[in-house]
Protein backbone atom coordinates (compact mmCIF):
# COMPACT_ATOMS: atom_id res chain seq x y z
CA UNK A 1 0.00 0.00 0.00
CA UNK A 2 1.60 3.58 -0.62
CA UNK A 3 1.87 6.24 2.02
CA UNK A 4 -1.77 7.36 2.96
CA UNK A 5 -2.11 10.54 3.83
CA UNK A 6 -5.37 10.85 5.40
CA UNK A 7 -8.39 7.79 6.20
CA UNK A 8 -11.88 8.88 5.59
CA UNK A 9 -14.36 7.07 7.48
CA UNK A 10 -17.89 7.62 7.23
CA UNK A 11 -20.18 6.73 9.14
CA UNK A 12 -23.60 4.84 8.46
CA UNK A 13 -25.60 1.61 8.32
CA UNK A 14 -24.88 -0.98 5.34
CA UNK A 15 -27.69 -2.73 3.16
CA UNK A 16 -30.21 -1.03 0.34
CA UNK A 17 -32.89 -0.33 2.91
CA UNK A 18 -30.47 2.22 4.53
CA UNK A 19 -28.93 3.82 1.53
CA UNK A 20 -30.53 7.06 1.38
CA UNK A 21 -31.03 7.70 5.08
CA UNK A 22 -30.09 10.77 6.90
CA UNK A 23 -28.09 7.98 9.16
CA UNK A 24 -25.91 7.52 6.10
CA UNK A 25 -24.69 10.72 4.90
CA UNK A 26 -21.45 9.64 6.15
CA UNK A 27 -21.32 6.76 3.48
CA UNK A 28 -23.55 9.43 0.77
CA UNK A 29 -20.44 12.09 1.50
CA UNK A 30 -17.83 9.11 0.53
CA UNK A 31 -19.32 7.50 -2.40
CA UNK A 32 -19.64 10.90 -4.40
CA UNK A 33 -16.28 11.91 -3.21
CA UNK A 34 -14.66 8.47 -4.60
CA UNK A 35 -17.13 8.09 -7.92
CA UNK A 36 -15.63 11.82 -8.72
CA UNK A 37 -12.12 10.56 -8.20
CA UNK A 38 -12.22 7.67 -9.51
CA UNK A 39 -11.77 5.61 -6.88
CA UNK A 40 -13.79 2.27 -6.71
CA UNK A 41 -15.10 0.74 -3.73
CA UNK A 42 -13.57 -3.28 -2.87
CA UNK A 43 -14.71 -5.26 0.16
CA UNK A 44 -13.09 -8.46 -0.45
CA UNK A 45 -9.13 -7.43 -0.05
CA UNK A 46 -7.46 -8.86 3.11
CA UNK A 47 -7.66 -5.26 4.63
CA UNK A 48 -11.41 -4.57 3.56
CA UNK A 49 -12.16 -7.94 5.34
CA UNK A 50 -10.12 -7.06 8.47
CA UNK A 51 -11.38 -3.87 9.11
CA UNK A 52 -15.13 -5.10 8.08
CA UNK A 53 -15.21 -2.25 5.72
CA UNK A 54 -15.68 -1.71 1.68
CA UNK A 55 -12.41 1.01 1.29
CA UNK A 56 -11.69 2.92 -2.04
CA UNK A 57 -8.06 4.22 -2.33
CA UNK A 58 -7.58 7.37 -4.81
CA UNK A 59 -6.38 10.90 -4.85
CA UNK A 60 -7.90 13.90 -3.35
CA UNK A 61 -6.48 17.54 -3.16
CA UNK A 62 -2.96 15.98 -4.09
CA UNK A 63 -3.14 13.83 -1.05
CA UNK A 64 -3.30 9.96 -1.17
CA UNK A 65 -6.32 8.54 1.13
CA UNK A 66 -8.24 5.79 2.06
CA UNK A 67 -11.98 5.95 2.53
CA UNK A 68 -13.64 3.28 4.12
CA UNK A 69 -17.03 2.61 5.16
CA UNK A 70 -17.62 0.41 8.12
CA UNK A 71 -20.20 -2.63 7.54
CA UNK A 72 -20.76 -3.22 11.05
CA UNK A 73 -23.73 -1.02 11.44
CA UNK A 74 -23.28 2.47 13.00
CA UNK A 75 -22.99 1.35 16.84
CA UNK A 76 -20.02 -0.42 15.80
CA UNK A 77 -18.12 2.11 13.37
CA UNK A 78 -15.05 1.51 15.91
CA UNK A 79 -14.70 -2.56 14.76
CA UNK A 80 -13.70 -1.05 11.20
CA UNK A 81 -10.67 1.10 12.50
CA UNK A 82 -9.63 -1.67 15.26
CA UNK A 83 -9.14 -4.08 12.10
CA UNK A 84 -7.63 -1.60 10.08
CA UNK A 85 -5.26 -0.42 12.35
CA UNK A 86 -4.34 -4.36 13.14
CA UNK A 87 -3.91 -5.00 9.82
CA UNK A 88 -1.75 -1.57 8.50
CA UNK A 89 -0.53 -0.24 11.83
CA UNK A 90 1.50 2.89 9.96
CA UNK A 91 -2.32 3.98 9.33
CA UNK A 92 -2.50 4.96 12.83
CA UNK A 93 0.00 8.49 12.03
CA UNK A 94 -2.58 9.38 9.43
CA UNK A 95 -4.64 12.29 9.83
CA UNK A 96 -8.22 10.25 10.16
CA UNK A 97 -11.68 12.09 9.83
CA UNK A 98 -15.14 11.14 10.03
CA UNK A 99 -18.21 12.08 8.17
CA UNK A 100 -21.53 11.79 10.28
CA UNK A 101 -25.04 12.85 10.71
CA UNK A 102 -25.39 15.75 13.09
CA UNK A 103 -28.82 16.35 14.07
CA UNK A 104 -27.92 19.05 16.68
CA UNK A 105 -27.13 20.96 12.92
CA UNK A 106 -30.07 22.44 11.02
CA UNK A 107 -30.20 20.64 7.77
CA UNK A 108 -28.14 22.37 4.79
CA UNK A 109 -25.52 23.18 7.37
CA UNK A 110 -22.01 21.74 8.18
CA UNK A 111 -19.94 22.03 11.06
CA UNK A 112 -16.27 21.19 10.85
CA UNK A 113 -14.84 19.81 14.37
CA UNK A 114 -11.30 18.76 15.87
CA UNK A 115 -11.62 16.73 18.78
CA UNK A 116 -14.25 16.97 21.40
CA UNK A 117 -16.95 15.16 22.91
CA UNK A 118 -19.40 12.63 20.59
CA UNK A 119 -22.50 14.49 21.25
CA UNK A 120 -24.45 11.15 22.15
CA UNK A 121 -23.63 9.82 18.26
CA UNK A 122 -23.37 6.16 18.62
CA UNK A 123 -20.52 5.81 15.84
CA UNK A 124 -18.54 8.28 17.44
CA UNK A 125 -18.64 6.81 21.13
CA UNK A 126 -17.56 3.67 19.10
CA UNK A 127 -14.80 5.38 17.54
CA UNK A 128 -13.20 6.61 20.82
CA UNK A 129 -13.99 3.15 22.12
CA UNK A 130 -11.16 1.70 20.16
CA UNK A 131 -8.97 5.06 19.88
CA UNK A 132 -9.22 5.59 23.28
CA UNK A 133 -9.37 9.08 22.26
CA UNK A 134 -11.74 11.98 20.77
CA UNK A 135 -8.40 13.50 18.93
CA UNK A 136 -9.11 13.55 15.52
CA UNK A 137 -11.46 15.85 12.91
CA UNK A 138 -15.26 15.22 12.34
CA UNK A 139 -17.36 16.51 9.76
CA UNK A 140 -21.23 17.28 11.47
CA UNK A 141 -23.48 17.00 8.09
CA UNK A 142 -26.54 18.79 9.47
CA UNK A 143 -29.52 16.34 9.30
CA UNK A 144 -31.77 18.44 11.49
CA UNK A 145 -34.17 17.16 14.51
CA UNK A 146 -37.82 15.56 13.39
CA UNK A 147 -40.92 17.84 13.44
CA UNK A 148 -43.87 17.03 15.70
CA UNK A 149 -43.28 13.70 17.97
CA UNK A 150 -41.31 11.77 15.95
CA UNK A 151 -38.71 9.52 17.46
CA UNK A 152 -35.20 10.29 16.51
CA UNK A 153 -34.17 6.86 15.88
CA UNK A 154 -36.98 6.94 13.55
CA UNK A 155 -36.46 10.24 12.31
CA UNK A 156 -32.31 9.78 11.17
CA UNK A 157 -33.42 5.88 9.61
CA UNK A 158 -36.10 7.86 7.04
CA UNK A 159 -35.28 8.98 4.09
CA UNK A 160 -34.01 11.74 2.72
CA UNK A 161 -37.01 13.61 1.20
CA UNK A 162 -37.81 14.69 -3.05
CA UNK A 163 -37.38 18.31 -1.76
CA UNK A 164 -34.14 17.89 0.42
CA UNK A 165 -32.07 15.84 -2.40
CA UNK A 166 -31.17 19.14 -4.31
CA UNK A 167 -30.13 20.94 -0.65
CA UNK A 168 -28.43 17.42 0.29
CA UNK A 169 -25.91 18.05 -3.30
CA UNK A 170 -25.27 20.90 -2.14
CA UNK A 171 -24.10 20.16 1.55
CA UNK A 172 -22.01 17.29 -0.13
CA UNK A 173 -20.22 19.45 -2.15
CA UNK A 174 -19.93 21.73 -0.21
CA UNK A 175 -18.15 19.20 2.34
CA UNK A 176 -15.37 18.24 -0.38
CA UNK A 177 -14.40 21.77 -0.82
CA UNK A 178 -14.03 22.10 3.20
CA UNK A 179 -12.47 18.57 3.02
CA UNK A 180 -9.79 19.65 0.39
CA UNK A 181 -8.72 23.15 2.71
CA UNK A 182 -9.15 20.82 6.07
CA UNK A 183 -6.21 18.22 3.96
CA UNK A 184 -4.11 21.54 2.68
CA UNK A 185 -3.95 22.69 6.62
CA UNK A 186 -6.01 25.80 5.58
CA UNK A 187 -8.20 25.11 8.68
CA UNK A 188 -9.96 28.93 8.86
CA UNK A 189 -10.77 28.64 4.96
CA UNK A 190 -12.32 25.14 5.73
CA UNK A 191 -14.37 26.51 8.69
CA UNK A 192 -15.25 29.89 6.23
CA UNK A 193 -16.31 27.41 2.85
CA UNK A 194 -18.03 25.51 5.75
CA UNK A 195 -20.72 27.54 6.42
């Protein structure tokens, strides 16, 4: 494997039923980001089968990284980087960021976070499970809380909606041009393209 600059891992649940969940913008963020880099998605490598994972190598603002997207279901997002790390220890001094549902965040807007707390997220409490540690960057994709009573375990397993798929574009690409400043170290442009 060449040197890897940076692992991508987003976060969601695997299967059809989920694919277009607001649970799964993690995974929507990484298979745009890959199909416009050409970078194909494998799950049946040694390392994709370690770290439970499909993972897509390819090139990205001049950097080489590794996305991967975790198979375990969200609750378990940690299993992926345990077996990855196992596997390709060196990955470990790569920068790693996540890509998650936030629905603290208005939907439409993204938050760009180093470190911190897990703000009840499932994945992430999985994440720092295994790391041990909060240290590393998230991006919060807005998702929004449910109107009227709706659970919000219901709520983040729906669908995205006809009228948000134009908005969700948007947020998405909006996330790869934060994502390309976040990998050049231009962390106040990233926050500023952000919002």
């Amino acid at each position: 494997m060449p040197h890897v600059d940076a692992v991508l891992v987003g976060l969601g649940n695997p299967g059809s039923k989920y694919l277009m969940t607001r649970h799964n913008v993690g995974f929507l963020f990484l298979d745009v980001l890959a199909q416009e880099n050409h970078g194909s998605w494998d799950s049946s490598s040694a390392l994709a089968k370690k770290a439970k994972s499909e993972i897509s190598e390819f090139k990205f603002a001049g950097k080489n990284v590794l996305a991967i997207k975790p198979m375990t279901f969200m609750n378990l997002s940690g299993e992926a980087l345990e077996g990855l790390f196992q596997k390709q220890p060196k990955l470990k001094h790569a920068k790693l960021i996540a890509f998650h549902d936030e629905v603290d965040i208005p939907f439409k807007q993204l938050r760009i976070k180093d470190g911190g707390g897990d703000a009840g997220h499932n994945g992430l409490k999985d994440i720092r499970r295994v790391l041990g540690h909060g240290n590393y960057t998230r991006f919060r994709i807005g998702v929004g809380r449910p109107q009227g009573r709706m659970e919000l375990a219901d709520y983040v397993l729906q669908n995205f909606s006809k009228e948000e798929q134009d908005p969700l574009i948007e947020v998405l690409s909006r996330t790869a041009d934060s994502l390309e400043l976040v990998l050049q170290d231009k962390w106040n442009e990233a926050q500023a393209r952000a919002k």
